[in-house]
PDB file of N, CA and C in Angstrom:
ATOM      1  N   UNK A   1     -10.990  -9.574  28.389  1.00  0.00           N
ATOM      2  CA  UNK A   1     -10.984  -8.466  27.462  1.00  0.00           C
ATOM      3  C   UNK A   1     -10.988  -7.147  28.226  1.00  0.00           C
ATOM      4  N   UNK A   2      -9.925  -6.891  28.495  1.00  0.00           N
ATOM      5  CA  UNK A   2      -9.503  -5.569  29.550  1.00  0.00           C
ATOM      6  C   UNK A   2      -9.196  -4.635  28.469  1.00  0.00           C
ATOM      7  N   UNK A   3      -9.304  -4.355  27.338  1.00  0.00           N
ATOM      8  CA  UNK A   3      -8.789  -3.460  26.777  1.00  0.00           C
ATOM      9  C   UNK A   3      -7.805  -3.125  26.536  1.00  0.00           C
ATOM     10  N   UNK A   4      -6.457  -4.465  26.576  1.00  0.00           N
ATOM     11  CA  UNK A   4      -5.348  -4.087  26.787  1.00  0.00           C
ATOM     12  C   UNK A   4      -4.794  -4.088  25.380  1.00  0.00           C
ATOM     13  N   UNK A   5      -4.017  -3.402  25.250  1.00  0.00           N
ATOM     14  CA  UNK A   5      -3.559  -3.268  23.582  1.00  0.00           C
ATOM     15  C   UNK A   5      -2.829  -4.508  23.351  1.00  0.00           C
ATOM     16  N   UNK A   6      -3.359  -5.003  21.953  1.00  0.00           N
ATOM     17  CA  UNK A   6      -2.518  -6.115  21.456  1.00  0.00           C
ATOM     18  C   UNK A   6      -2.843  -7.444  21.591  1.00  0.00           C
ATOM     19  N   UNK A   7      -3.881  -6.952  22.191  1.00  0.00           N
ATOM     20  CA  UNK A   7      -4.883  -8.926  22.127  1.00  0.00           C
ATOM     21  C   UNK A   7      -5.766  -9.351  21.002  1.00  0.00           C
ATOM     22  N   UNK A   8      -5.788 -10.354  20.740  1.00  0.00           N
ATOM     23  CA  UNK A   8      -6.267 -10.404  19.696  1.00  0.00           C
ATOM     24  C   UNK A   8      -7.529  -9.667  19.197  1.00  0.00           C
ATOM     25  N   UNK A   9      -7.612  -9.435  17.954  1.00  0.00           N
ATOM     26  CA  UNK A   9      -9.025  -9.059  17.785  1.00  0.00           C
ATOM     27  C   UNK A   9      -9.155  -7.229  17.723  1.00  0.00           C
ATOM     28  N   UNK A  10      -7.616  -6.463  18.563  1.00  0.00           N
ATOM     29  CA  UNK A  10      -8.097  -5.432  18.723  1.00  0.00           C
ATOM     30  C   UNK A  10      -6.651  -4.927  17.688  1.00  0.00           C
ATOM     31  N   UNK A  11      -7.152  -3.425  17.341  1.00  0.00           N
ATOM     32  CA  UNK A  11      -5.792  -3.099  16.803  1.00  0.00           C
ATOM     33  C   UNK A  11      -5.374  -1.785  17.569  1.00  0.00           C
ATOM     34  N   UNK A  12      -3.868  -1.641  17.507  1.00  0.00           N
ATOM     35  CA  UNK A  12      -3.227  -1.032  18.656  1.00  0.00           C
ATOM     36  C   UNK A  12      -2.939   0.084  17.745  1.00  0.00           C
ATOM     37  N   UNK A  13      -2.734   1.358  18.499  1.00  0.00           N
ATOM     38  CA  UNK A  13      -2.917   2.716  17.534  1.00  0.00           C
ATOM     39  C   UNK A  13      -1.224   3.161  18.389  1.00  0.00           C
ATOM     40  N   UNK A  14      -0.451   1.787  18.633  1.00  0.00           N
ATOM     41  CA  UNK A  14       0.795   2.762  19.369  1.00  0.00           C
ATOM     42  C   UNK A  14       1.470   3.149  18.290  1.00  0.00           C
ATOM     43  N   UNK A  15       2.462   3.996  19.100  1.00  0.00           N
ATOM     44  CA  UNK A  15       3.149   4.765  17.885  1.00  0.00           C
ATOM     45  C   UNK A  15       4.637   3.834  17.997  1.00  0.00           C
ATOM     46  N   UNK A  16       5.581   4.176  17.604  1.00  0.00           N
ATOM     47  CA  UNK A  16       7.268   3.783  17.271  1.00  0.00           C
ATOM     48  C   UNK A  16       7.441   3.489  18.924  1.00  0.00           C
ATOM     49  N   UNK A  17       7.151   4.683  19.900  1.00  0.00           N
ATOM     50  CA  UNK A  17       8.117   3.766  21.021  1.00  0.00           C
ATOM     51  C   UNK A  17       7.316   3.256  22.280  1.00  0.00           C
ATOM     52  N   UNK A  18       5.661   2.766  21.449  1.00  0.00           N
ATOM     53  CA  UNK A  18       5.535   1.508  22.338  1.00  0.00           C
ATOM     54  C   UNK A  18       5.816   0.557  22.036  1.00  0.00           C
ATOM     55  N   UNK A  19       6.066   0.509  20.348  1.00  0.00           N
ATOM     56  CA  UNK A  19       6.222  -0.735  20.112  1.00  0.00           C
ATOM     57  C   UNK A  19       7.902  -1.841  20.061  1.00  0.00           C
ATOM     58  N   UNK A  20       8.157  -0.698  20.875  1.00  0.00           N
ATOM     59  CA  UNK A  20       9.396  -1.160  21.177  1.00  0.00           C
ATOM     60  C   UNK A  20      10.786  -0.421  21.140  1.00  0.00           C
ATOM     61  N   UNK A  21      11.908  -0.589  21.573  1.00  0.00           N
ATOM     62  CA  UNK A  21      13.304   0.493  20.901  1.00  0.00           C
ATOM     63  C   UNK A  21      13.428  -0.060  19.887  1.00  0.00           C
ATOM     64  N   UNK A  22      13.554  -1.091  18.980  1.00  0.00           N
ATOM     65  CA  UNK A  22      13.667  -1.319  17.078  1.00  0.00           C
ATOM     66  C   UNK A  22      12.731  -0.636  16.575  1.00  0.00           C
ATOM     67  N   UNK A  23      11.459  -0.381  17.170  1.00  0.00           N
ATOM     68  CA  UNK A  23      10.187  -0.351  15.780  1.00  0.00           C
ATOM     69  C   UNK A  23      10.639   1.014  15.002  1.00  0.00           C
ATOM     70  N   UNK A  24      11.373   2.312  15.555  1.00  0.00           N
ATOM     71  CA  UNK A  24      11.848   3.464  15.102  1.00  0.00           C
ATOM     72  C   UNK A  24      12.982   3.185  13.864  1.00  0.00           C
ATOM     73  N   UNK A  25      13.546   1.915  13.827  1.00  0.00           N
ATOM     74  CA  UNK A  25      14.706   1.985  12.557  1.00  0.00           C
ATOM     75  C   UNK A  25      13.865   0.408  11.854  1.00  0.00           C
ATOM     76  N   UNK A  26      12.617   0.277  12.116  1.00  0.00           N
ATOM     77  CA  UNK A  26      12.128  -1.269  11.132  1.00  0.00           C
ATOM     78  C   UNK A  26      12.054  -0.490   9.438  1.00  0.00           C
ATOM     79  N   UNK A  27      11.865   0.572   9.515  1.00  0.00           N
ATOM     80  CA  UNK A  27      11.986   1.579   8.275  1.00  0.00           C
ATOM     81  C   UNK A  27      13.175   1.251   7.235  1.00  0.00           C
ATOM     82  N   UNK A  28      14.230   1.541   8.080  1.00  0.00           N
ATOM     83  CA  UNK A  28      15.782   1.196   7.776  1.00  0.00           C
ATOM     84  C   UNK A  28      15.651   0.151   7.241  1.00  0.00           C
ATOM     85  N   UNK A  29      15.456  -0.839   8.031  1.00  0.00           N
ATOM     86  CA  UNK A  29      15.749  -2.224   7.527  1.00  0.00           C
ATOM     87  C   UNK A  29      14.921  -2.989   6.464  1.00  0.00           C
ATOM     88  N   UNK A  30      13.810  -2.355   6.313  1.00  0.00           N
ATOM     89  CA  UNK A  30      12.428  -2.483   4.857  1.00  0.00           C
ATOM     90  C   UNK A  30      13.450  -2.235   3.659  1.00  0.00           C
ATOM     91  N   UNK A  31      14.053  -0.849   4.021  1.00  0.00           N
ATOM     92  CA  UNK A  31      15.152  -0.206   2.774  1.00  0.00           C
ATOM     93  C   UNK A  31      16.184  -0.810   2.812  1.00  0.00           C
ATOM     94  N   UNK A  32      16.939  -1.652   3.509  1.00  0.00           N
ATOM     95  CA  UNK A  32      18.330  -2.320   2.778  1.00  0.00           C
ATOM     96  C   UNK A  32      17.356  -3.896   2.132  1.00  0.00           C
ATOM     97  N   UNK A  33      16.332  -4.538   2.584  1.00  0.00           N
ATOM     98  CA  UNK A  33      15.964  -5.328   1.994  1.00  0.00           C
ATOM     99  C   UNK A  33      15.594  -5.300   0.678  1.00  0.00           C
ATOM    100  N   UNK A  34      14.676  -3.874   0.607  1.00  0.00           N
ATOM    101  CA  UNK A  34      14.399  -3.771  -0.844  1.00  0.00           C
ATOM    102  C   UNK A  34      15.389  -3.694  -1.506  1.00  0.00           C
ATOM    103  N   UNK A  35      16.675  -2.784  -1.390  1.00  0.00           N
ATOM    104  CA  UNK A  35      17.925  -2.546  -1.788  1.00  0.00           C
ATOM    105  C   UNK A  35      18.438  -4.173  -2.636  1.00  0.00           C
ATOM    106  N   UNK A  36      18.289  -5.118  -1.652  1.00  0.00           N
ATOM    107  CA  UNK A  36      18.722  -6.215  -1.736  1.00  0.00           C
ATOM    108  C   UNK A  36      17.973  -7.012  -2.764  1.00  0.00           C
ATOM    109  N   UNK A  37      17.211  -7.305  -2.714  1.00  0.00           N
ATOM    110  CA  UNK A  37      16.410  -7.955  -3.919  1.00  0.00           C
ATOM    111  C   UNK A  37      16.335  -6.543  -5.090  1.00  0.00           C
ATOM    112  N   UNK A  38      16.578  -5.770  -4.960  1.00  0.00           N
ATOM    113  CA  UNK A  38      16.784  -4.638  -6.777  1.00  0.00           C
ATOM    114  C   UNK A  38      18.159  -4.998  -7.081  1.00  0.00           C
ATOM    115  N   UNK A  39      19.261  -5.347  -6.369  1.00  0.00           N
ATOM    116  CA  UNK A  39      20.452  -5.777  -7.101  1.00  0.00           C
ATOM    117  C   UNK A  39      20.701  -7.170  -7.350  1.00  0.00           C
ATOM    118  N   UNK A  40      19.638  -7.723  -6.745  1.00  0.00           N
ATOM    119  CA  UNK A  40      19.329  -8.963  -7.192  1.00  0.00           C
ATOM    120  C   UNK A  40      19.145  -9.079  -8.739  1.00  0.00           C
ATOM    121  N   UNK A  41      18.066  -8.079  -9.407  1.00  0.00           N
ATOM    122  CA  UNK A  41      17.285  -8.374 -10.003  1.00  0.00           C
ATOM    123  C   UNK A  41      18.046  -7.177 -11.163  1.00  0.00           C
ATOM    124  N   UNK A  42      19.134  -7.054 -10.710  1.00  0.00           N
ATOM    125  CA  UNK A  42      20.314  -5.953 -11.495  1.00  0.00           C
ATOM    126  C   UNK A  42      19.459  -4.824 -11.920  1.00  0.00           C
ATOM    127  N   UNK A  43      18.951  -3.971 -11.054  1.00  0.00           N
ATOM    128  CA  UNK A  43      18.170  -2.800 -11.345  1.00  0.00           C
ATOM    129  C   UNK A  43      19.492  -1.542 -11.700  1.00  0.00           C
ATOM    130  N   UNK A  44      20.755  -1.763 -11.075  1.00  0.00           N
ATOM    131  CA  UNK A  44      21.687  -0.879 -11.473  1.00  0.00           C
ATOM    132  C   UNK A  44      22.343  -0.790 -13.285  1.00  0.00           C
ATOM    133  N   UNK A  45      21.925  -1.623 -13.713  1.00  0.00           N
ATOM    134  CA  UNK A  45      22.259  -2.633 -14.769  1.00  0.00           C
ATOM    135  C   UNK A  45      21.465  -1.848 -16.187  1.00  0.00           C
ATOM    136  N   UNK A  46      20.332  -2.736 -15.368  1.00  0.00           N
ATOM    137  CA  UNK A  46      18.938  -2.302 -16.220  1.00  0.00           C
ATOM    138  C   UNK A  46      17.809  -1.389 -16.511  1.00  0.00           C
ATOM    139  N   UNK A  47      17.915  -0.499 -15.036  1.00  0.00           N
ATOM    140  CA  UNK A  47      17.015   0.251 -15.012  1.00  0.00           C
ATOM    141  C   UNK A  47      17.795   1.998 -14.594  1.00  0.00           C
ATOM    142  N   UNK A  48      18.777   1.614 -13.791  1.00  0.00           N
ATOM    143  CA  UNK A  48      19.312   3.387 -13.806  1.00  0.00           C
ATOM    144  C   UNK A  48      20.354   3.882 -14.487  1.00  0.00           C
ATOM    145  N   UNK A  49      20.937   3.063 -15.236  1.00  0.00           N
ATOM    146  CA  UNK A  49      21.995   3.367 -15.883  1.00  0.00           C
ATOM    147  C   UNK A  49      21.051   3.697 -18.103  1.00  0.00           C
ATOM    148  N   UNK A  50      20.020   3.095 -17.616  1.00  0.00           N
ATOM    149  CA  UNK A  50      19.202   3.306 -19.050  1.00  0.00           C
ATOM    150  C   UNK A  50      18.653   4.744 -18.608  1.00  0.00           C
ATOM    151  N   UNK A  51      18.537   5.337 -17.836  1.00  0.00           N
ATOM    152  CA  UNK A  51      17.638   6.858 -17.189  1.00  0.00           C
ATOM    153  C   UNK A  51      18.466   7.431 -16.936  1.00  0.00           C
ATOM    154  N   UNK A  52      19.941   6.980 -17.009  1.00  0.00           N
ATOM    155  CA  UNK A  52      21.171   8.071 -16.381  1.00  0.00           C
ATOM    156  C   UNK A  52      20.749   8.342 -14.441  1.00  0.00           C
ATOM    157  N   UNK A  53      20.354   7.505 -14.046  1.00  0.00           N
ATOM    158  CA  UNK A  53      20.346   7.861 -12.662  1.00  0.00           C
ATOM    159  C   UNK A  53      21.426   7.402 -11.563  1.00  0.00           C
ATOM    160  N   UNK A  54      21.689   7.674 -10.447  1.00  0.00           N
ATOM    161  CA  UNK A  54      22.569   7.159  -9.461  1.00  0.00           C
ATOM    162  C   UNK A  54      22.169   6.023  -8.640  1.00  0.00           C
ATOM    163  N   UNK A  55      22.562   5.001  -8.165  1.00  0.00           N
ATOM    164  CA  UNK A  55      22.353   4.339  -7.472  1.00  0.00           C
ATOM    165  C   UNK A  55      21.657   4.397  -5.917  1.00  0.00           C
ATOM    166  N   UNK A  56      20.660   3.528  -5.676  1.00  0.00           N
ATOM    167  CA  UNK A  56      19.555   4.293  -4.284  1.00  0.00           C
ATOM    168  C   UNK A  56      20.952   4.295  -3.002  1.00  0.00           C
ATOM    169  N   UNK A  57      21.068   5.095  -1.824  1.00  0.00           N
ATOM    170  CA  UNK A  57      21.520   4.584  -0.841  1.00  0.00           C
ATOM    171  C   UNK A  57      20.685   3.680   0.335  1.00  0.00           C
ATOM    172  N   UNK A  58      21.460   3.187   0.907  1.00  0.00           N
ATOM    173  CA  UNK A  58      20.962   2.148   1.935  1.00  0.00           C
ATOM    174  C   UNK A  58      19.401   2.570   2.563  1.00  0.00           C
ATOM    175  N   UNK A  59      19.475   4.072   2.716  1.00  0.00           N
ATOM    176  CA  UNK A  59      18.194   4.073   3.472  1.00  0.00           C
ATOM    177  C   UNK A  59      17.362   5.694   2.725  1.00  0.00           C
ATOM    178  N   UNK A  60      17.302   5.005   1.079  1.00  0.00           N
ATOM    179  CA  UNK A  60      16.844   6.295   0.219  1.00  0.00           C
ATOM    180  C   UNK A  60      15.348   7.027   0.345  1.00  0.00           C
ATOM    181  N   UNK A  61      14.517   5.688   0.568  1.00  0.00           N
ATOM    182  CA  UNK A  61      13.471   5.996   0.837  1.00  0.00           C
ATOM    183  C   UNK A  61      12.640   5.600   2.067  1.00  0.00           C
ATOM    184  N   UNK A  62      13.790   5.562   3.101  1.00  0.00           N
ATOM    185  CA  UNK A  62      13.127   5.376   4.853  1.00  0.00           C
ATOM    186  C   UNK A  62      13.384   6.827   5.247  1.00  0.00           C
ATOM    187  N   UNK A  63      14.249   7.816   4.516  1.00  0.00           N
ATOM    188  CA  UNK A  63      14.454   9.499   4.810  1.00  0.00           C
ATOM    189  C   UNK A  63      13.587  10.195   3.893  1.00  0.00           C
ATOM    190  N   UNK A  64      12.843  11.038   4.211  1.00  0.00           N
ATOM    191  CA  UNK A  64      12.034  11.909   3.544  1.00  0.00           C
ATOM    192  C   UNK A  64      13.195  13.201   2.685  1.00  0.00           C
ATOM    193  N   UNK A  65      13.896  13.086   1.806  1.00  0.00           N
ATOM    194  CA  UNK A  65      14.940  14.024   1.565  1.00  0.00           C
ATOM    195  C   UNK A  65      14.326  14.855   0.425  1.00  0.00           C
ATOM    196  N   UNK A  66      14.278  14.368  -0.426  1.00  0.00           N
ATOM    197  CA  UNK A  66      13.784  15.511  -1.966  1.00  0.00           C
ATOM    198  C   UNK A  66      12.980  14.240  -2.004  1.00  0.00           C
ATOM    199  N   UNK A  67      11.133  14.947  -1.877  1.00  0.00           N
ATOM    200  CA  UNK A  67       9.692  14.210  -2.363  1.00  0.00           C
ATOM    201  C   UNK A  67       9.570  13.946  -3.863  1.00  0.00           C
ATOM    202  N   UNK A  68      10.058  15.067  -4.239  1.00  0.00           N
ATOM    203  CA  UNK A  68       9.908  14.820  -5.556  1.00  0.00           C
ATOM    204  C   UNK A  68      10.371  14.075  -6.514  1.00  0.00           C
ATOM    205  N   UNK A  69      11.976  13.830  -6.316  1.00  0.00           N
ATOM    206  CA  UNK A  69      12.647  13.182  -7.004  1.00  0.00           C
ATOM    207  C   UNK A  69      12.469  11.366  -6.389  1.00  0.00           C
ATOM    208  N   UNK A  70      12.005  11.338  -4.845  1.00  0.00           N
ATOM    209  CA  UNK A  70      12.125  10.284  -4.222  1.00  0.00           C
ATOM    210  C   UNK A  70      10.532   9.813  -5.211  1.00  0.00           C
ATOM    211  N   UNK A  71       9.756  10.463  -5.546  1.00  0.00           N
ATOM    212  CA  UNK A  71       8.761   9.897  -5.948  1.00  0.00           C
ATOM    213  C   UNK A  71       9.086   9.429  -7.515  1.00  0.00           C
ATOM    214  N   UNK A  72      10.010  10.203  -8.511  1.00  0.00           N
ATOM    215  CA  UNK A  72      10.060   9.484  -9.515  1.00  0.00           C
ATOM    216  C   UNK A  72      11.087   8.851  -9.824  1.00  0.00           C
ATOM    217  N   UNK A  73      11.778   8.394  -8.464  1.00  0.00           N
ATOM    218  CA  UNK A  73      12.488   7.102  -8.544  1.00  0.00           C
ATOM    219  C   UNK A  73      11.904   6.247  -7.978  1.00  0.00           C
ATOM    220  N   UNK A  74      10.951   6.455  -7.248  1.00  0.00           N
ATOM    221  CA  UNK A  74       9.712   5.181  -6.874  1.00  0.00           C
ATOM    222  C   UNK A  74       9.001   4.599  -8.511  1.00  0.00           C
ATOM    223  N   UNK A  75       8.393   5.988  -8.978  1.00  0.00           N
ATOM    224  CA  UNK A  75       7.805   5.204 -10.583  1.00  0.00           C
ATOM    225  C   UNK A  75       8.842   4.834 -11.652  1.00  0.00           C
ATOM    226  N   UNK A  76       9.856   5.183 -11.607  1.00  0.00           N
ATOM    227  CA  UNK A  76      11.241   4.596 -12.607  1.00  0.00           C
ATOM    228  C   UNK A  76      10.697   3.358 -11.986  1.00  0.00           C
ATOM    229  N   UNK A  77      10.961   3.039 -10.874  1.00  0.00           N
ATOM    230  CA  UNK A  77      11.592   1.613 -10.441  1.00  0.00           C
ATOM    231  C   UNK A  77      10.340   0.677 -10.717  1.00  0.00           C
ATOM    232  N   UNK A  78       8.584   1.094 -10.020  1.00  0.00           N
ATOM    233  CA  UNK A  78       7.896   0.545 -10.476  1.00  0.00           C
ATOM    234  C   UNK A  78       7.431   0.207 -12.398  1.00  0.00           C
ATOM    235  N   UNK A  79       7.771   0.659 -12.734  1.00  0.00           N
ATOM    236  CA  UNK A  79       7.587   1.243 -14.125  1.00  0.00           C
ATOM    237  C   UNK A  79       8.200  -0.093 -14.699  1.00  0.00           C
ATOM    238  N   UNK A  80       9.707  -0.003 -14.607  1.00  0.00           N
ATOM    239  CA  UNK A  80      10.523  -0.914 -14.641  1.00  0.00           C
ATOM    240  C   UNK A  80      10.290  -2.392 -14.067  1.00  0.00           C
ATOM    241  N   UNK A  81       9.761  -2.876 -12.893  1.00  0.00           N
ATOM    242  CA  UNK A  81       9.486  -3.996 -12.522  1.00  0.00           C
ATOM    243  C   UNK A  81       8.557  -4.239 -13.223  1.00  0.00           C
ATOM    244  N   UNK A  82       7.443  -3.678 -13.531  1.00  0.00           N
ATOM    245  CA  UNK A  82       6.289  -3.902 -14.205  1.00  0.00           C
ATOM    246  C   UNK A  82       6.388  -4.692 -15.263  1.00  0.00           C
ATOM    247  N   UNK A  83       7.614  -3.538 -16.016  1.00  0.00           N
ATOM    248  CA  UNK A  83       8.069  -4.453 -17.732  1.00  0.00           C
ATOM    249  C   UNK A  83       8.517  -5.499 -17.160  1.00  0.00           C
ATOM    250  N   UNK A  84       9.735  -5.688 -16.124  1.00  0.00           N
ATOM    251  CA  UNK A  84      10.135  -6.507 -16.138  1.00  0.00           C
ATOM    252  C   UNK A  84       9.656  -7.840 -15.789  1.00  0.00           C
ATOM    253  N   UNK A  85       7.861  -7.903 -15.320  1.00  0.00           N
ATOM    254  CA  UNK A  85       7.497  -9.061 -15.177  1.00  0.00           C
ATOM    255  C   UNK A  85       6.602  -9.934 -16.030  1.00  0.00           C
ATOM    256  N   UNK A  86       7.175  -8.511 -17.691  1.00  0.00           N
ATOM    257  CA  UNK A  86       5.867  -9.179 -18.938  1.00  0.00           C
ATOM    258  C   UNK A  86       5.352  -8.355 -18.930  1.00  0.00           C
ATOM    259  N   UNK A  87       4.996  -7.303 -18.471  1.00  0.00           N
ATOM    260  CA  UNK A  87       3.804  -6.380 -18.898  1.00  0.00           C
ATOM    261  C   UNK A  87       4.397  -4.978 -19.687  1.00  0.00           C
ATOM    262  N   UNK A  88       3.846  -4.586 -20.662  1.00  0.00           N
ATOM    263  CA  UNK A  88       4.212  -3.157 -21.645  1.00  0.00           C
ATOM    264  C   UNK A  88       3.871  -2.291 -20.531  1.00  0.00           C
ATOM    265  N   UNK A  89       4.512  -1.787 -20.062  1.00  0.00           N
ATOM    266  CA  UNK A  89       4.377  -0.124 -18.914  1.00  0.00           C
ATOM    267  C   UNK A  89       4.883   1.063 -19.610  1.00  0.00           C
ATOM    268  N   UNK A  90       4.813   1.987 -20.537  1.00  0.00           N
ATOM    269  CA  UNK A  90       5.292   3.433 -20.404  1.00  0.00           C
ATOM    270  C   UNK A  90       6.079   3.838 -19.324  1.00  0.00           C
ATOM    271  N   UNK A  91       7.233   4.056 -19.521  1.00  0.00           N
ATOM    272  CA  UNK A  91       8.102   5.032 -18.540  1.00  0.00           C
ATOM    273  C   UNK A  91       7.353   6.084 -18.363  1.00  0.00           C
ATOM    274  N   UNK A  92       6.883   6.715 -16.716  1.00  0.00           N
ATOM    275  CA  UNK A  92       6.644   7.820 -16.675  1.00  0.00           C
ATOM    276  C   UNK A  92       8.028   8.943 -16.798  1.00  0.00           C
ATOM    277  N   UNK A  93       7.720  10.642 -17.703  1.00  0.00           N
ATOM    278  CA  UNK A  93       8.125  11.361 -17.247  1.00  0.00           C
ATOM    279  C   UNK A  93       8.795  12.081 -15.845  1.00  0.00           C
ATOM    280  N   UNK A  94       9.336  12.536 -15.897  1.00  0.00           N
ATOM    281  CA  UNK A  94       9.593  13.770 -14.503  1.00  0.00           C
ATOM    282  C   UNK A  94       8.204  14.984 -14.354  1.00  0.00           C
ATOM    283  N   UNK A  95       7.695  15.076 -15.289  1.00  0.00           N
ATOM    284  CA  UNK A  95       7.075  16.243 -14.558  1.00  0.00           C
ATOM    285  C   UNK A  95       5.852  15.333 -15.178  1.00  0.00           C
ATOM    286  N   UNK A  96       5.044  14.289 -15.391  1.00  0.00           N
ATOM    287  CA  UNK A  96       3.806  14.152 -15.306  1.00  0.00           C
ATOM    288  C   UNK A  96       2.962  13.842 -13.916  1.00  0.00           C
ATOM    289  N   UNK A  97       1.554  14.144 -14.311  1.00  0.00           N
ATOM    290  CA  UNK A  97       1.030  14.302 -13.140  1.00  0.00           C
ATOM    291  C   UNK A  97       0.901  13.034 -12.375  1.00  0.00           C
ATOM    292  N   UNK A  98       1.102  13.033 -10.506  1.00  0.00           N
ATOM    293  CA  UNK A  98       1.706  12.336 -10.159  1.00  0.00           C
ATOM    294  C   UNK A  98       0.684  11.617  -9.763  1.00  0.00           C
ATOM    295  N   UNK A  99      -0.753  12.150  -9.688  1.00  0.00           N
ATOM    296  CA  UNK A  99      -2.307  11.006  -9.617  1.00  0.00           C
ATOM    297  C   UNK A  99      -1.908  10.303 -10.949  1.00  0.00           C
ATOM    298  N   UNK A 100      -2.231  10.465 -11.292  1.00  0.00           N
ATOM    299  CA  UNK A 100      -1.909   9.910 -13.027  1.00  0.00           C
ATOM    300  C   UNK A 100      -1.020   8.589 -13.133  1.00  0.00           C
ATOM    301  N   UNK A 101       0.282   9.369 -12.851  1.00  0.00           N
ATOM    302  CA  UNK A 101       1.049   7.855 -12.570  1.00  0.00           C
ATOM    303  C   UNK A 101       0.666   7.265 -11.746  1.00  0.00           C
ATOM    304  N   UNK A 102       0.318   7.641 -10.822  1.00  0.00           N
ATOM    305  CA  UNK A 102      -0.039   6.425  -9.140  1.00  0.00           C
ATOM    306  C   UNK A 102      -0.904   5.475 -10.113  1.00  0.00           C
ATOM    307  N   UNK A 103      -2.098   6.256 -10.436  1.00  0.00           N
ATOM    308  CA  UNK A 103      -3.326   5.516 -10.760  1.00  0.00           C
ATOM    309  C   UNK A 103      -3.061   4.422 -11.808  1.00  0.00           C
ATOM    310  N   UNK A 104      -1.907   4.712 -12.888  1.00  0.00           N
ATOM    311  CA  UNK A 104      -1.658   3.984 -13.998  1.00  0.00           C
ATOM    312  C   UNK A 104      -0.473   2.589 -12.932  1.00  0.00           C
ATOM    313  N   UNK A 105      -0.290   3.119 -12.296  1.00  0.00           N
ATOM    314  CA  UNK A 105       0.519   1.788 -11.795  1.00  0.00           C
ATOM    315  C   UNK A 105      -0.227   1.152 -10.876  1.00  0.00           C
ATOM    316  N   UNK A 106      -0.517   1.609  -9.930  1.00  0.00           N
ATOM    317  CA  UNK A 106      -2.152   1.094  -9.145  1.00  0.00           C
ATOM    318  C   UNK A 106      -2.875   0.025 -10.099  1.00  0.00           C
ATOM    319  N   UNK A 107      -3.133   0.595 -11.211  1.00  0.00           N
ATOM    320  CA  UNK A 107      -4.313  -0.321 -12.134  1.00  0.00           C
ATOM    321  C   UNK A 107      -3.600  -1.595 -12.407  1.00  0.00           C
ATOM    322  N   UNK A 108      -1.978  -1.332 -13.295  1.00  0.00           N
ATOM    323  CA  UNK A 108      -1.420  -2.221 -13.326  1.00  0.00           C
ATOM    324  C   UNK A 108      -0.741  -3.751 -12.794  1.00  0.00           C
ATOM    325  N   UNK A 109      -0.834  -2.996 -11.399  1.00  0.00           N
ATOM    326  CA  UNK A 109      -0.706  -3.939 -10.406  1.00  0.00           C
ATOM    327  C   UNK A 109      -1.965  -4.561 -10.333  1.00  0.00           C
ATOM    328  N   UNK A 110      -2.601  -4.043 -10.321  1.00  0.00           N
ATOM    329  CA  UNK A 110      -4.526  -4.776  -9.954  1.00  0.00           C
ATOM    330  C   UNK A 110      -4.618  -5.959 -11.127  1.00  0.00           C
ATOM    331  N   UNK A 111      -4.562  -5.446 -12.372  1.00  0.00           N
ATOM    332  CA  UNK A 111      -4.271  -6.469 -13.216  1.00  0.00           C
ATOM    333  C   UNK A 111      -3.807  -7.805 -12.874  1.00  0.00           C
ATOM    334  N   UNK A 112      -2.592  -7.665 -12.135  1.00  0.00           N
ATOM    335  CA  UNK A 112      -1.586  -9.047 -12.308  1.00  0.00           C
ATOM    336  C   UNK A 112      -2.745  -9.526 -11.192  1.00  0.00           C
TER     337      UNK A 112
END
């Protein structure tokens, strides 16, 4: 037990490029997966074309671009899975408060 990062038992506080040259685009690749299972599950279909929205790109939410809008296409989408697994969810608004929604989907999830 030398203190060396990454042995068991300890947790390593490296950042992106100790943990390797990939760990900087593992971001990327979280976002075409999710991508992949929402058109699975015809979210273009069912969920943005009922909100009038555009389709996510490959890496919509591994780029920090517009917070705001990236956040209420995070609760569209949760909102939406929610119903879609049996449970009554309220669509959140665009301008409600955004503790509010967290917390109401937070709970929801806790539920299942």
């Amino acid at each position: 037990e030398d203190g060396i990062p990454g042995r068991r038992g300890e947790r390593s506080e490296e950042g992106p490029a100790e943990r390797g040259p990939g760990a900087a685009f593992h971001m990327f690749v979280l976002m075409e997966d999710l991508l992949d299972k929402l058109k699975l599950l015809s979210y273009e279909e069912e969920a943005l074309r009922r909100h009038n929205m555009r389709p996510l790109s490959r890496h919509y939410f591994a780029l920090p671009t517009n917070p705001g809008e990236q956040f209420f296409m995070f609760c569209t989408l949760a909102a939406w899975l929610i119903t879609k697994a049996g449970r009554p969810f309220e669509q959140p608004q665009e301008y409600d408060d955004p503790n509010a929604v967290i917390s109401n989907v937070l709970s929801e999830l806790r539920s299942f």
